[in-house]
C-alpha atoms as a PDB file:
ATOM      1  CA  UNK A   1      12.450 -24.673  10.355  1.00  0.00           C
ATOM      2  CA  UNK A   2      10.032 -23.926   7.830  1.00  0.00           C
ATOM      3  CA  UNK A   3      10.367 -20.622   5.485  1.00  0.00           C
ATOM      4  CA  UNK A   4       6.723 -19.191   3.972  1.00  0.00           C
ATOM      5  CA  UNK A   5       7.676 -17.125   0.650  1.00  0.00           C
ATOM      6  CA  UNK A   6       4.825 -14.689  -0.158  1.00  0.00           C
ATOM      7  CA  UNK A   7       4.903 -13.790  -3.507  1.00  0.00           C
ATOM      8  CA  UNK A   8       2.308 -11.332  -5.632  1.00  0.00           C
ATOM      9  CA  UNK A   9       2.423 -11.552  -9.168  1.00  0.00           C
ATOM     10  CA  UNK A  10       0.900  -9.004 -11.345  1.00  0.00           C
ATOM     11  CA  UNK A  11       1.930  -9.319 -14.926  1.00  0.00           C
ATOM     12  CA  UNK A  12       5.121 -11.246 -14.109  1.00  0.00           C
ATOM     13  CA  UNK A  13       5.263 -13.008 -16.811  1.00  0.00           C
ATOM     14  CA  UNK A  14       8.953 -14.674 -17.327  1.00  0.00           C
ATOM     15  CA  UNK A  15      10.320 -13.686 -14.202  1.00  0.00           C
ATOM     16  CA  UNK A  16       8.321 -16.357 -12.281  1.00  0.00           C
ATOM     17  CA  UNK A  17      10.269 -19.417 -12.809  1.00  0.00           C
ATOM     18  CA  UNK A  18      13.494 -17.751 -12.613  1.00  0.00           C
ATOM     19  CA  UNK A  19      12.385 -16.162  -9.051  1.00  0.00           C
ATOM     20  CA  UNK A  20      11.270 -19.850  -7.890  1.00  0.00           C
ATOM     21  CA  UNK A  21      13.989 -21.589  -9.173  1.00  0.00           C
ATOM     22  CA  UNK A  22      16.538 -19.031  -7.325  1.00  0.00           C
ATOM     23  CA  UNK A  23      14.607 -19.516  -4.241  1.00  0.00           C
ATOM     24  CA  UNK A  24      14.495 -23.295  -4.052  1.00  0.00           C
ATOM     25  CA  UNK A  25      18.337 -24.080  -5.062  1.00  0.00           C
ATOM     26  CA  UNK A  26      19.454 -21.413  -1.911  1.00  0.00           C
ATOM     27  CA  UNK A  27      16.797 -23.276   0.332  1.00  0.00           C
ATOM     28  CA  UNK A  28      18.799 -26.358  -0.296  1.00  0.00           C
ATOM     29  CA  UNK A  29      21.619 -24.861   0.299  1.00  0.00           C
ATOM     30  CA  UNK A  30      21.095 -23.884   3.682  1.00  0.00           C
ATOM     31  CA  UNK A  31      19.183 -26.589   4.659  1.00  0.00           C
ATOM     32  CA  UNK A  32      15.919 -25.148   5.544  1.00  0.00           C
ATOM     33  CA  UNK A  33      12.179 -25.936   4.233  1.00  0.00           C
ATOM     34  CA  UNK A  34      10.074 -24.176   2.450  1.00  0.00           C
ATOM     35  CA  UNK A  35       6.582 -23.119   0.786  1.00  0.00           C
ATOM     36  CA  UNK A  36       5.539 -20.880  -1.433  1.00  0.00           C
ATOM     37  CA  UNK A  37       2.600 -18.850  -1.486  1.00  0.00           C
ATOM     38  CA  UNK A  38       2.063 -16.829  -4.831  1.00  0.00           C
ATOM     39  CA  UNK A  39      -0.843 -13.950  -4.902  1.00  0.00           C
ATOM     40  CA  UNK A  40      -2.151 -13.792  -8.757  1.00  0.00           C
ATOM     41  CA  UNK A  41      -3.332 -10.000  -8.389  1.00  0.00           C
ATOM     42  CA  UNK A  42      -5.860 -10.247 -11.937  1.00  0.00           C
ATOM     43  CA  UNK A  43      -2.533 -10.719 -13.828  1.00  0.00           C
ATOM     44  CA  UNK A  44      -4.007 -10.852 -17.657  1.00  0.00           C
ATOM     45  CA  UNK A  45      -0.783 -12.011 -19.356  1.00  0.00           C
ATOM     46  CA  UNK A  46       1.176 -15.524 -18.959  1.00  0.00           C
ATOM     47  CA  UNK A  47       1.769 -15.296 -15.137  1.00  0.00           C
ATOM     48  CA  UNK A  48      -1.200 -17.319 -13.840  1.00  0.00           C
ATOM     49  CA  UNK A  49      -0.024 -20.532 -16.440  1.00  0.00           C
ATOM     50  CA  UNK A  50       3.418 -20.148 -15.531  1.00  0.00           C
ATOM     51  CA  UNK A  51       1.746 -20.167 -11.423  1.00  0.00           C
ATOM     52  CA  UNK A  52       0.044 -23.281 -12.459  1.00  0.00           C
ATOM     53  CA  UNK A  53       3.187 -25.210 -14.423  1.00  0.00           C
ATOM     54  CA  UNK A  54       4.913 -24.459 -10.685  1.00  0.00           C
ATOM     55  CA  UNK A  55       1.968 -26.058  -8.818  1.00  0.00           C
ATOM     56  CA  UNK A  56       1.625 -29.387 -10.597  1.00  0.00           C
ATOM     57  CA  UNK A  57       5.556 -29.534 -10.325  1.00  0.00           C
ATOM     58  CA  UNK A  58       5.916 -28.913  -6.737  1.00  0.00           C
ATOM     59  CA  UNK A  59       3.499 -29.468  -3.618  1.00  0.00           C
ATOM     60  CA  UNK A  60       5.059 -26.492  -1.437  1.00  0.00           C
ATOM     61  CA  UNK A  61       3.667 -24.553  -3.741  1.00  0.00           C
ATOM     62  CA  UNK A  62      -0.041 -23.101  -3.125  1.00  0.00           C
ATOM     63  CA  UNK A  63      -1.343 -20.387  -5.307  1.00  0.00           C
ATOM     64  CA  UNK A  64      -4.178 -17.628  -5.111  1.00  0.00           C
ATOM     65  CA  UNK A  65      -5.572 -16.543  -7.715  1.00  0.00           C
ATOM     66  CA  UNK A  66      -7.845 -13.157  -7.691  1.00  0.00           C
ATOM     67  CA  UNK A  67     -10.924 -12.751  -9.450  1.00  0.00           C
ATOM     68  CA  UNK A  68      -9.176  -9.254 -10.840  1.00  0.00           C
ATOM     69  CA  UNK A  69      -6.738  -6.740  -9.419  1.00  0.00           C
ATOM     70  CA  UNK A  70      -7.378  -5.876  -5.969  1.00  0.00           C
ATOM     71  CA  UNK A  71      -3.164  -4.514  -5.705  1.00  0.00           C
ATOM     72  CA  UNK A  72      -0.433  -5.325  -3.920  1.00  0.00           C
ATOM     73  CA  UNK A  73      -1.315  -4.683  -0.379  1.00  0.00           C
ATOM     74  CA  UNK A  74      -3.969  -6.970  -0.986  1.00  0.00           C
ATOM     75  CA  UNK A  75      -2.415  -9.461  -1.955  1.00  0.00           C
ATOM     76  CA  UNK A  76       0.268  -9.485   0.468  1.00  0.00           C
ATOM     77  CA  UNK A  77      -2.596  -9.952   3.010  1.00  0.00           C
ATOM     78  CA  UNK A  78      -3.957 -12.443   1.467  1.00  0.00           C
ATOM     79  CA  UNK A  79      -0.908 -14.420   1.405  1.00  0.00           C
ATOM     80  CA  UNK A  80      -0.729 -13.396   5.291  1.00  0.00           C
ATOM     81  CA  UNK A  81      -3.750 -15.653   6.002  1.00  0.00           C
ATOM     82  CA  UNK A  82      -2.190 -18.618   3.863  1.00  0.00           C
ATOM     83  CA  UNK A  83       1.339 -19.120   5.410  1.00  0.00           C
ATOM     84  CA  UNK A  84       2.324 -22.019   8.084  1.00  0.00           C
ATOM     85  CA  UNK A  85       5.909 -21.767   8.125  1.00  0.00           C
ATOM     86  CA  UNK A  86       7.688 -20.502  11.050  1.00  0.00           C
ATOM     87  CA  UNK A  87       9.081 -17.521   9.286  1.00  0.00           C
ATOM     88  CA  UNK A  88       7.683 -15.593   6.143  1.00  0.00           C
ATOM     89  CA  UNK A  89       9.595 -13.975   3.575  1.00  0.00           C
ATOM     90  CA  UNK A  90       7.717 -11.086   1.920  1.00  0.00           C
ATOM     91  CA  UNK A  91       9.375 -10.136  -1.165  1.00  0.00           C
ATOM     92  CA  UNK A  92       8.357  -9.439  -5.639  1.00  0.00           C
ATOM     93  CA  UNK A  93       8.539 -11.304  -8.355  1.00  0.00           C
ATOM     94  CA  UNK A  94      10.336  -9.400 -10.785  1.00  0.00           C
ATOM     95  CA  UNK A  95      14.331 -10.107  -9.817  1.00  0.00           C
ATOM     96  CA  UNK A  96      14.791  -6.894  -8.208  1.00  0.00           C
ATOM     97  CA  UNK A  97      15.818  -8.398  -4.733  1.00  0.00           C
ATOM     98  CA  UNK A  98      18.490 -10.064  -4.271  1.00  0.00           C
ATOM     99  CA  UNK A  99      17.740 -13.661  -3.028  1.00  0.00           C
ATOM    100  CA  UNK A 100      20.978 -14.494  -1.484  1.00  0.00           C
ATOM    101  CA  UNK A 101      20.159 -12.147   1.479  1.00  0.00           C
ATOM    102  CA  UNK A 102      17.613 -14.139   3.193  1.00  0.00           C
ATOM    103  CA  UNK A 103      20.410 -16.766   4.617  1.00  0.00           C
ATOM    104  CA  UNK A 104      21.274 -13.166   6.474  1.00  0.00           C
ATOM    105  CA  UNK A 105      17.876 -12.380   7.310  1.00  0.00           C
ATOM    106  CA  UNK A 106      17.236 -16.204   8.778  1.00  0.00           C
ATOM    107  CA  UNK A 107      20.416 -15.640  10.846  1.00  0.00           C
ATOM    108  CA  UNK A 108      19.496 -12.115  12.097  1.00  0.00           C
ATOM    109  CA  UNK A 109      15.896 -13.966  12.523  1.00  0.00           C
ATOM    110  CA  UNK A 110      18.041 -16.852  14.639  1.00  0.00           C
ATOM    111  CA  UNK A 111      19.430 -13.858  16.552  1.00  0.00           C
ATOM    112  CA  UNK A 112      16.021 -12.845  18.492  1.00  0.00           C
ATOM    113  CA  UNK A 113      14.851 -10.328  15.490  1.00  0.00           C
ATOM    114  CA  UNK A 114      11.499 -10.771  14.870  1.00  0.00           C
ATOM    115  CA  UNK A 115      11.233  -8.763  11.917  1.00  0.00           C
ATOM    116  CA  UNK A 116      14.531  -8.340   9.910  1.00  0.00           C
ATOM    117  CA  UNK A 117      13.793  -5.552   6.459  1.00  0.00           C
ATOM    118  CA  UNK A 118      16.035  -5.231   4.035  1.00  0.00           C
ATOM    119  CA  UNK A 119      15.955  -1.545   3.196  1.00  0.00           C
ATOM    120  CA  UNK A 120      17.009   0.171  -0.099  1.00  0.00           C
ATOM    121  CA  UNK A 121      19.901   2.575  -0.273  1.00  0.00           C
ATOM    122  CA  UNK A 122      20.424   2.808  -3.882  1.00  0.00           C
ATOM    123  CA  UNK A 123      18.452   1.646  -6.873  1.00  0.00           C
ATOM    124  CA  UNK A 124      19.603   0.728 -10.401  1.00  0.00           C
ATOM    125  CA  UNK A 125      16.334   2.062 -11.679  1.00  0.00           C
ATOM    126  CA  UNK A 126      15.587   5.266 -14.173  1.00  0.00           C
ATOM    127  CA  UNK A 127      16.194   8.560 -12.779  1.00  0.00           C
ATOM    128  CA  UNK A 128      12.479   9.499 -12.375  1.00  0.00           C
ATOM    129  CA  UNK A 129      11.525   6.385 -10.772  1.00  0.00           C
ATOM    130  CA  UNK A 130      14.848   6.324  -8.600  1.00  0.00           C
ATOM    131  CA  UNK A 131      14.709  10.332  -7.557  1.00  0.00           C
ATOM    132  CA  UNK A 132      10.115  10.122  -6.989  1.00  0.00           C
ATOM    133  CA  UNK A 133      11.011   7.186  -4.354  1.00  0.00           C
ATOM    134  CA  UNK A 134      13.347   9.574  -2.356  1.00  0.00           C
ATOM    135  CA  UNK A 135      11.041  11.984  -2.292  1.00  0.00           C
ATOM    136  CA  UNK A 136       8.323   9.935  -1.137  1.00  0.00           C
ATOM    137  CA  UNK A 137      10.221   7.787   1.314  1.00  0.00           C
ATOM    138  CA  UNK A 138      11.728  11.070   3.113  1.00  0.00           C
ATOM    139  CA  UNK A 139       8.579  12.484   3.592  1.00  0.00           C
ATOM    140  CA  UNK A 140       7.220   9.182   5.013  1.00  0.00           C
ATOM    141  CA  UNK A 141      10.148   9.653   7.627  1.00  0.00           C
ATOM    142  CA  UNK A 142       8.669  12.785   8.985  1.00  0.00           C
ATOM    143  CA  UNK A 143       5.357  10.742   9.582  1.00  0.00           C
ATOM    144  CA  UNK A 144       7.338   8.138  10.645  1.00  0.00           C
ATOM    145  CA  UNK A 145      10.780   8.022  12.360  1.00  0.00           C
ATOM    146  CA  UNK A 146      11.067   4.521  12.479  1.00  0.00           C
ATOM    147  CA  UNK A 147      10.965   4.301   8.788  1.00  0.00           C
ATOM    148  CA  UNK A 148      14.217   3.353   6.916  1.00  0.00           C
ATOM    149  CA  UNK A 149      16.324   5.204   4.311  1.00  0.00           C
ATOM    150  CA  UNK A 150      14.856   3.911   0.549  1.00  0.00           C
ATOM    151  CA  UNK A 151      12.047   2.140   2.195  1.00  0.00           C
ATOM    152  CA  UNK A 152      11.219  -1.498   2.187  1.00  0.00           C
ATOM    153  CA  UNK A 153       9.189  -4.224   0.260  1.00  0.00           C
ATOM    154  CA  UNK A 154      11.525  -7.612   1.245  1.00  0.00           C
ATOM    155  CA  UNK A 155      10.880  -8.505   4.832  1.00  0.00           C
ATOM    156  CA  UNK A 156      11.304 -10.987   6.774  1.00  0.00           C
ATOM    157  CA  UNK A 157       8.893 -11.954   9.837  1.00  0.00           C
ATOM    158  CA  UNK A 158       8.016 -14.143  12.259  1.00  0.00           C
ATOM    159  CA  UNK A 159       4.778 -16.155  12.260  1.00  0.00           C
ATOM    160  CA  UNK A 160       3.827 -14.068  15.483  1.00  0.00           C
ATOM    161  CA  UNK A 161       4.168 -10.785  13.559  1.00  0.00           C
ATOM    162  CA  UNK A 162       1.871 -12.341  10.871  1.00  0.00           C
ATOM    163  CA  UNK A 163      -0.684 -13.508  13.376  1.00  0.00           C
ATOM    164  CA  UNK A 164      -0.765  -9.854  14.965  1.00  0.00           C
ATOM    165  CA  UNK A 165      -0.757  -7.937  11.323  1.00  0.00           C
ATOM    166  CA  UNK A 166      -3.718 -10.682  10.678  1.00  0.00           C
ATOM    167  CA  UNK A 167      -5.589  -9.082  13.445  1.00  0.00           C
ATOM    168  CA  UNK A 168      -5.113  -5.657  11.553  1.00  0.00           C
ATOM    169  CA  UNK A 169      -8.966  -5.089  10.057  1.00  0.00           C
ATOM    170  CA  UNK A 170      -8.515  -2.145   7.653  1.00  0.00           C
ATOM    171  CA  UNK A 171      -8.853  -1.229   4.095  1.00  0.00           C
ATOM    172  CA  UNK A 172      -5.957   1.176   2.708  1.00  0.00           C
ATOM    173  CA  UNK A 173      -4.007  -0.248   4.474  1.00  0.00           C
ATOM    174  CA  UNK A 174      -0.056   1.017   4.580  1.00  0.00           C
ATOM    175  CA  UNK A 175       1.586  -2.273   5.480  1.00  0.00           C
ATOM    176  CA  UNK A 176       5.345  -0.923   6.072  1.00  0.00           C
ATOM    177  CA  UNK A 177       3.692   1.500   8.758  1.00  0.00           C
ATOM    178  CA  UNK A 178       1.504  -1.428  10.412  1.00  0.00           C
ATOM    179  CA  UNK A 179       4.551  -3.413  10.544  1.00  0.00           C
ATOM    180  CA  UNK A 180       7.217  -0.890  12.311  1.00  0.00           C
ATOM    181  CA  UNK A 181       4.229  -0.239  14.788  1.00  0.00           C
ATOM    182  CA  UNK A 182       3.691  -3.824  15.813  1.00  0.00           C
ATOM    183  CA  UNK A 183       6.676  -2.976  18.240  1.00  0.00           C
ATOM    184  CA  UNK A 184       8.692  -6.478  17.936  1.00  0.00           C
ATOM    185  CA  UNK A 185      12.416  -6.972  17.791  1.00  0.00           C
ATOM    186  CA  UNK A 186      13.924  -5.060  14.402  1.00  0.00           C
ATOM    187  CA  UNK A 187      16.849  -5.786  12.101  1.00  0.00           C
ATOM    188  CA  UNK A 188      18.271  -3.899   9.225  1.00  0.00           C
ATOM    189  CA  UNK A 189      19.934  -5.036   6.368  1.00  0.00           C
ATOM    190  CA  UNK A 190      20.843  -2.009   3.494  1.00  0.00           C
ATOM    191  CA  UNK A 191      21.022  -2.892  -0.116  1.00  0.00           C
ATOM    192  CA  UNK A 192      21.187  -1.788  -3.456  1.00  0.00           C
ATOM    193  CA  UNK A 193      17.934  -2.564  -5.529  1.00  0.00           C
ATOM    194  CA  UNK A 194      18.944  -4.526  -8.858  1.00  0.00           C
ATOM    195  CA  UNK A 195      17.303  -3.338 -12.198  1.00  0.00           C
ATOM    196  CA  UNK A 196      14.845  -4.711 -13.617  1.00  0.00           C
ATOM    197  CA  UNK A 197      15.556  -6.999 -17.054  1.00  0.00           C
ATOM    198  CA  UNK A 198      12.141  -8.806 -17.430  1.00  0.00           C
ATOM    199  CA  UNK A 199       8.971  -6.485 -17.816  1.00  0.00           C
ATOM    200  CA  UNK A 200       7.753  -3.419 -17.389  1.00  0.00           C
ATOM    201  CA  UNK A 201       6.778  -2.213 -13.396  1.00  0.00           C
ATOM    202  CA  UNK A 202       3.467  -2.083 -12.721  1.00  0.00           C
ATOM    203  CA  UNK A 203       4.357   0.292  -9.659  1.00  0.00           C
ATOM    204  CA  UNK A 204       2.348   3.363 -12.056  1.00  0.00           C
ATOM    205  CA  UNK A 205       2.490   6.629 -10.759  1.00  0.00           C
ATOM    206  CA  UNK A 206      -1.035   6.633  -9.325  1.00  0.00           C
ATOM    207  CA  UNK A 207      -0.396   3.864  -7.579  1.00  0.00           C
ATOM    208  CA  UNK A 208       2.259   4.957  -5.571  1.00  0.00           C
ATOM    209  CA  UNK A 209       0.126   8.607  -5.265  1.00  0.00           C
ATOM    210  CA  UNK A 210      -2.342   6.313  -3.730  1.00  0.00           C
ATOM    211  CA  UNK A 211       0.007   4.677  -1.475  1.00  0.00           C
ATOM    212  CA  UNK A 212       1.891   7.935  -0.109  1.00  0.00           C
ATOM    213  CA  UNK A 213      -1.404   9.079   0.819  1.00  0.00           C
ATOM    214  CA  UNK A 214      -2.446   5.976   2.479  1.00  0.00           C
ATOM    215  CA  UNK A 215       0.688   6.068   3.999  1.00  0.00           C
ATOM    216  CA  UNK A 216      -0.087  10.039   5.414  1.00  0.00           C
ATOM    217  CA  UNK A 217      -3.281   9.439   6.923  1.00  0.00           C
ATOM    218  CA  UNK A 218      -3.336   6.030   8.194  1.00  0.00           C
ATOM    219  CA  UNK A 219      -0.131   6.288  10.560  1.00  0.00           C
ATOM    220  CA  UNK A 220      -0.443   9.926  11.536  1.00  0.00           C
ATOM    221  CA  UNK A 221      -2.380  12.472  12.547  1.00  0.00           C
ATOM    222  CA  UNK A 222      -0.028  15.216  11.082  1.00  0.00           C
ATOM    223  CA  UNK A 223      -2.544  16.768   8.642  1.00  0.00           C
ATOM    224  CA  UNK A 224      -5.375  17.076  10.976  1.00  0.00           C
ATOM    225  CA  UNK A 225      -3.024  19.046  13.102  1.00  0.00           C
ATOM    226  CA  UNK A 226      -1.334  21.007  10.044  1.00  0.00           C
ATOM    227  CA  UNK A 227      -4.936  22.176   9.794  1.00  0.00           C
ATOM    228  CA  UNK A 228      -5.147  23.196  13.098  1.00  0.00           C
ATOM    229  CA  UNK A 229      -2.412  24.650  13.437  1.00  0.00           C
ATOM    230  CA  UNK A 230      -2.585  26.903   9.459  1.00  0.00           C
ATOM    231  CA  UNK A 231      -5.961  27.964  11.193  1.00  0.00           C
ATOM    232  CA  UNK A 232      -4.647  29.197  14.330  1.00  0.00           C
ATOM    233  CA  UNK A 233      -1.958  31.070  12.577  1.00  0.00           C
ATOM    234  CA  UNK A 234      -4.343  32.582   9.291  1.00  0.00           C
ATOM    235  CA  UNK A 235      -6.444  33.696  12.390  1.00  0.00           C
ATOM    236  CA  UNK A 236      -4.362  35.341  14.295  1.00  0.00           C
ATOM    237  CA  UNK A 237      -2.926  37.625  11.280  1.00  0.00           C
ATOM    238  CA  UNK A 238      -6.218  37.893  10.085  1.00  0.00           C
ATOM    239  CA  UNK A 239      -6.937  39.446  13.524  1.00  0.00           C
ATOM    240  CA  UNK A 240      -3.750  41.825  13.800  1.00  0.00           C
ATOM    241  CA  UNK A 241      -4.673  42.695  10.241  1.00  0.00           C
ATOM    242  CA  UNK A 242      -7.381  44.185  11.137  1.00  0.00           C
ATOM    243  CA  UNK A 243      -6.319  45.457  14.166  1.00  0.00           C
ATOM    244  CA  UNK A 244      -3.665  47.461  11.579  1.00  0.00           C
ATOM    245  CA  UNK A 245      -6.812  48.509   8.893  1.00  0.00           C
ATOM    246  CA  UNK A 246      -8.966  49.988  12.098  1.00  0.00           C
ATOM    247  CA  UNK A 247      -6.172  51.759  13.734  1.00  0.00           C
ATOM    248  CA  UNK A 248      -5.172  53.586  10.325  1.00  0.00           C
ATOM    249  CA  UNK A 249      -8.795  54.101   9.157  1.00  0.00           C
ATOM    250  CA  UNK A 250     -10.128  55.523  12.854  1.00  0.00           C
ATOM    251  CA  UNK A 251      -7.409  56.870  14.201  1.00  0.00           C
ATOM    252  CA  UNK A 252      -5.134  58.543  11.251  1.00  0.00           C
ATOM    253  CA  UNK A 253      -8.453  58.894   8.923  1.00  0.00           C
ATOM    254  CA  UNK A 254      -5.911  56.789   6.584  1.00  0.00           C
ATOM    255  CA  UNK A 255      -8.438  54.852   3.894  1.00  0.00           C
ATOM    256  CA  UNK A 256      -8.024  51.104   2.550  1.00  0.00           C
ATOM    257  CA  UNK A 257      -7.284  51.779  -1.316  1.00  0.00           C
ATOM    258  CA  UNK A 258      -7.290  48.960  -3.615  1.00  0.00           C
ATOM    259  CA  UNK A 259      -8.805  45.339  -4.414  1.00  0.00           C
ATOM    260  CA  UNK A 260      -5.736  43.599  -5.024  1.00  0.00           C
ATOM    261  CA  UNK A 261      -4.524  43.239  -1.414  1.00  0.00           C
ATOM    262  CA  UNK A 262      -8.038  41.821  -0.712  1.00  0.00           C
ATOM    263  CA  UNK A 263      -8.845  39.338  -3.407  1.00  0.00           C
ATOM    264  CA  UNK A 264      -4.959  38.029  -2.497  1.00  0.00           C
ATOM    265  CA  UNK A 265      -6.327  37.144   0.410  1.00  0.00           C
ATOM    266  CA  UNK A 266      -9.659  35.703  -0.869  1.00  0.00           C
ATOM    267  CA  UNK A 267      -7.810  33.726  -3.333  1.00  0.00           C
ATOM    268  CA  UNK A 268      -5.068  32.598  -0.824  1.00  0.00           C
ATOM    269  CA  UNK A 269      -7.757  31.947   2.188  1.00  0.00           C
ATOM    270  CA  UNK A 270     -10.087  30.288  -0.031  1.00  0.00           C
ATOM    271  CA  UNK A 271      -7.441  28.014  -1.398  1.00  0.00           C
ATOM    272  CA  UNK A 272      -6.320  27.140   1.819  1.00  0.00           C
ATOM    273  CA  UNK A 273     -10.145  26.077   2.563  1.00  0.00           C
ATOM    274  CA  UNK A 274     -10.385  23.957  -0.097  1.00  0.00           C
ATOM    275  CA  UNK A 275      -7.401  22.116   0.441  1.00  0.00           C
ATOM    276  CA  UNK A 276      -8.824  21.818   3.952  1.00  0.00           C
ATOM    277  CA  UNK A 277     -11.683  20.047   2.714  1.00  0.00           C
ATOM    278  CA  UNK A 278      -9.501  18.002   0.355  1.00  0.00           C
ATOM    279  CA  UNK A 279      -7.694  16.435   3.655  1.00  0.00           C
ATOM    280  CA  UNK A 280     -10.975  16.225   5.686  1.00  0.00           C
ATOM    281  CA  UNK A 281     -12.802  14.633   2.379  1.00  0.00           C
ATOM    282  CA  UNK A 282      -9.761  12.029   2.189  1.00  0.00           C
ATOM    283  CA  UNK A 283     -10.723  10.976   5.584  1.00  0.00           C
ATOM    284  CA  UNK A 284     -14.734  10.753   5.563  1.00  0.00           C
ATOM    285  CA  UNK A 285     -13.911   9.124   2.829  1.00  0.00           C
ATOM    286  CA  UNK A 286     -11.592   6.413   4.966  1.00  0.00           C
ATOM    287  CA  UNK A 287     -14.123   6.038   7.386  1.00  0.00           C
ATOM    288  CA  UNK A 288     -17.100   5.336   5.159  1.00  0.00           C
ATOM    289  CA  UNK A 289     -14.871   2.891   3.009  1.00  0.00           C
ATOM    290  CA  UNK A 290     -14.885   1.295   6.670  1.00  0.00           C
ATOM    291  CA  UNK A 291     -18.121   0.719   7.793  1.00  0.00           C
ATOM    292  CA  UNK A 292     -19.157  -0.775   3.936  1.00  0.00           C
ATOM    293  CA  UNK A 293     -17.213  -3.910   5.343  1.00  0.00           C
ATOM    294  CA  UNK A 294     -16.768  -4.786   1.755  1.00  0.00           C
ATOM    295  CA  UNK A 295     -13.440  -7.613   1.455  1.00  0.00           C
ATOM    296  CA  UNK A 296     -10.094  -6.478   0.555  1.00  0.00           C
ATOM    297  CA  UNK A 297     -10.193  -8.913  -2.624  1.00  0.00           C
ATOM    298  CA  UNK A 298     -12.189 -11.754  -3.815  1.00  0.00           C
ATOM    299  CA  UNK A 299     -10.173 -15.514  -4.668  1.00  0.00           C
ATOM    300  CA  UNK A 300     -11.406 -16.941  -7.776  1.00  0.00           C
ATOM    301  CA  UNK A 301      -9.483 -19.894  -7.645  1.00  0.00           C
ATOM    302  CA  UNK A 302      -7.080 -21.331  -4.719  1.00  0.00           C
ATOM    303  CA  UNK A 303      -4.772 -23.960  -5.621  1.00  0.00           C
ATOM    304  CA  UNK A 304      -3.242 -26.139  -2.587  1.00  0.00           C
ATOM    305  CA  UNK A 305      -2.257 -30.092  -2.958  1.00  0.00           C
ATOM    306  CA  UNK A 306      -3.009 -29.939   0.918  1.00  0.00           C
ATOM    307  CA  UNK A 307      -6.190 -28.673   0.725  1.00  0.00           C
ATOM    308  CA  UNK A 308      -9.725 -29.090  -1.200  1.00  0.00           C
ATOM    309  CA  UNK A 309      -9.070 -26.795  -3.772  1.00  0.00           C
ATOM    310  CA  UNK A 310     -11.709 -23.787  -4.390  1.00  0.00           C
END
């Protein structure tokens, strides 16, 4: 069997080598082939020579190498249309995973799983970083059951997942929701994220803002019907409201006193409204990023000793 290891680098610089190097000496231990597919994602450090030193050393290795950076979902689909192994191994670059579970995930890949994800259940990372990805992975539950505790970036999937995620044509994409809807075969596997001792993450809080969103409103229809649902509700006490205001003015000649109680409401309604349009915007906006048909990135260079080189 063949493994494909997709790889993005984005200012990886250091880690590189060491993450290869771990890679290939466990591939030879368990007696399985391999290639490697790394995703240069603009990286304007080291990373792309250190890609390159790899390259000319090794012919399993094929590298992409983006004209700037297009992020991390990108690249991971880009690496999606490069892979021929039988299996593919989705996983980072900076030594946060630990590579000695993926004889585990082959096995549980052996066993009829089609898609085996290692899933986080602790992280040796700062408190803010460690404490925001609860947060955002528990409210990703609600949207989706299916997802795990933590979360999940190292995967493991069979070329027939890849071929269907392939035939996926979207921008903003969330890729953990497109892959626990594909409906194949799943396997767990819970670890404990390592901490990071080369560089700095690149995984900025805007980023992930950007991805929870994404996340939101491409698997689920949840804040359409949130909307809905606020509006049926704001309605209806609207309507006993002032059901209570006529009663009292017509029928006890009691009079409204008082601005405050109504520019509450203004200011709580008109809120509401606006955040309305917020969630409606998000998703005009979606839909027109669509129909541009612009491409998710654009490959500068591609470097492959079994192929003509771009």
């Amino acid at each position: 069997m063949k493994v494909s290891f997709i790889i993005p680098v984005y200012r990886n610089e250091g880690s590189i080598v060491i993450t290869y190097n771990k890679i290939v000496e466990l591939c030879r231990v368990i007696a399985v082939d391999y290639e490697f597919v790394f995703i240069n994602d603009g990286s304007d450090d080291n990373s792309l020579q250190e890609l390159i030193s790899l390259y000319e050393s090794d012919s399993k290795v094929k590298i992409i190498n983006f004209s700037r950076n297009f992020g991390q979902v990108s690249a991971i689909v880009a690496g999606y249309k490069e892979v021929v192994g039988d299996v593919v191994v989705n996983m980072s670059a900076d030594l946060q995973e630990p590579v000695s579970l993926i004889e585990e995930m082959i096995n549980k890949w052996k066993a009829g799983n089609e898609i085996v994800i290692c899933h986080r259940i602790d992280r040796e990372d700062s408190f803010i970083a460690n404490n925001a990805s609860k947060v955002f992975y528990k409210l990703m539950k609600y949207v989706n059951p299916k997802m795990p505790k933590g979360g999940f970036d190292f995967i493991l999937m069979d070329k027939k997942v890849i071929d269907g995620l392939n035939q996926i044509d979207e921008r903003n994409r969330f890729l953990q929701g497109d892959i626990l809807w594909m409906g194949f075969n799943v396997a767990f596997i819970p670890y404990n994220r390592l901490k990071r001792t080369i560089g700095k993450s690149q995984w900025t809080l805007s980023k992930k803002l950007k991805y929870f969103i994404d996340g939101l409103l491409n698997t689920s229809y949840i804040p359409i019907r949130m909307m809905s649902l606020l509006g049926i509700i704001i309605s209806f006490l609207g309507f006993i409201y002032a059901v209570v205001i006529a009663y009292n003015r017509f029928i006890n000649n009691t009079p409204f006193d008082g601005w405050a109680p109504i520019m509450i409401l203004i200011l709580i309604i008109g809120g509401l409204i606006m955040l309305m349009l917020g969630i409606i915007g998000e998703y005009v906006w979606r839909t027109y990023d669509e129909t541009r048909k612009r491409p998710l990135y654009i490959i500068k260079d591609k470097f492959a000793k079994d192929e003509k080189n771009n």
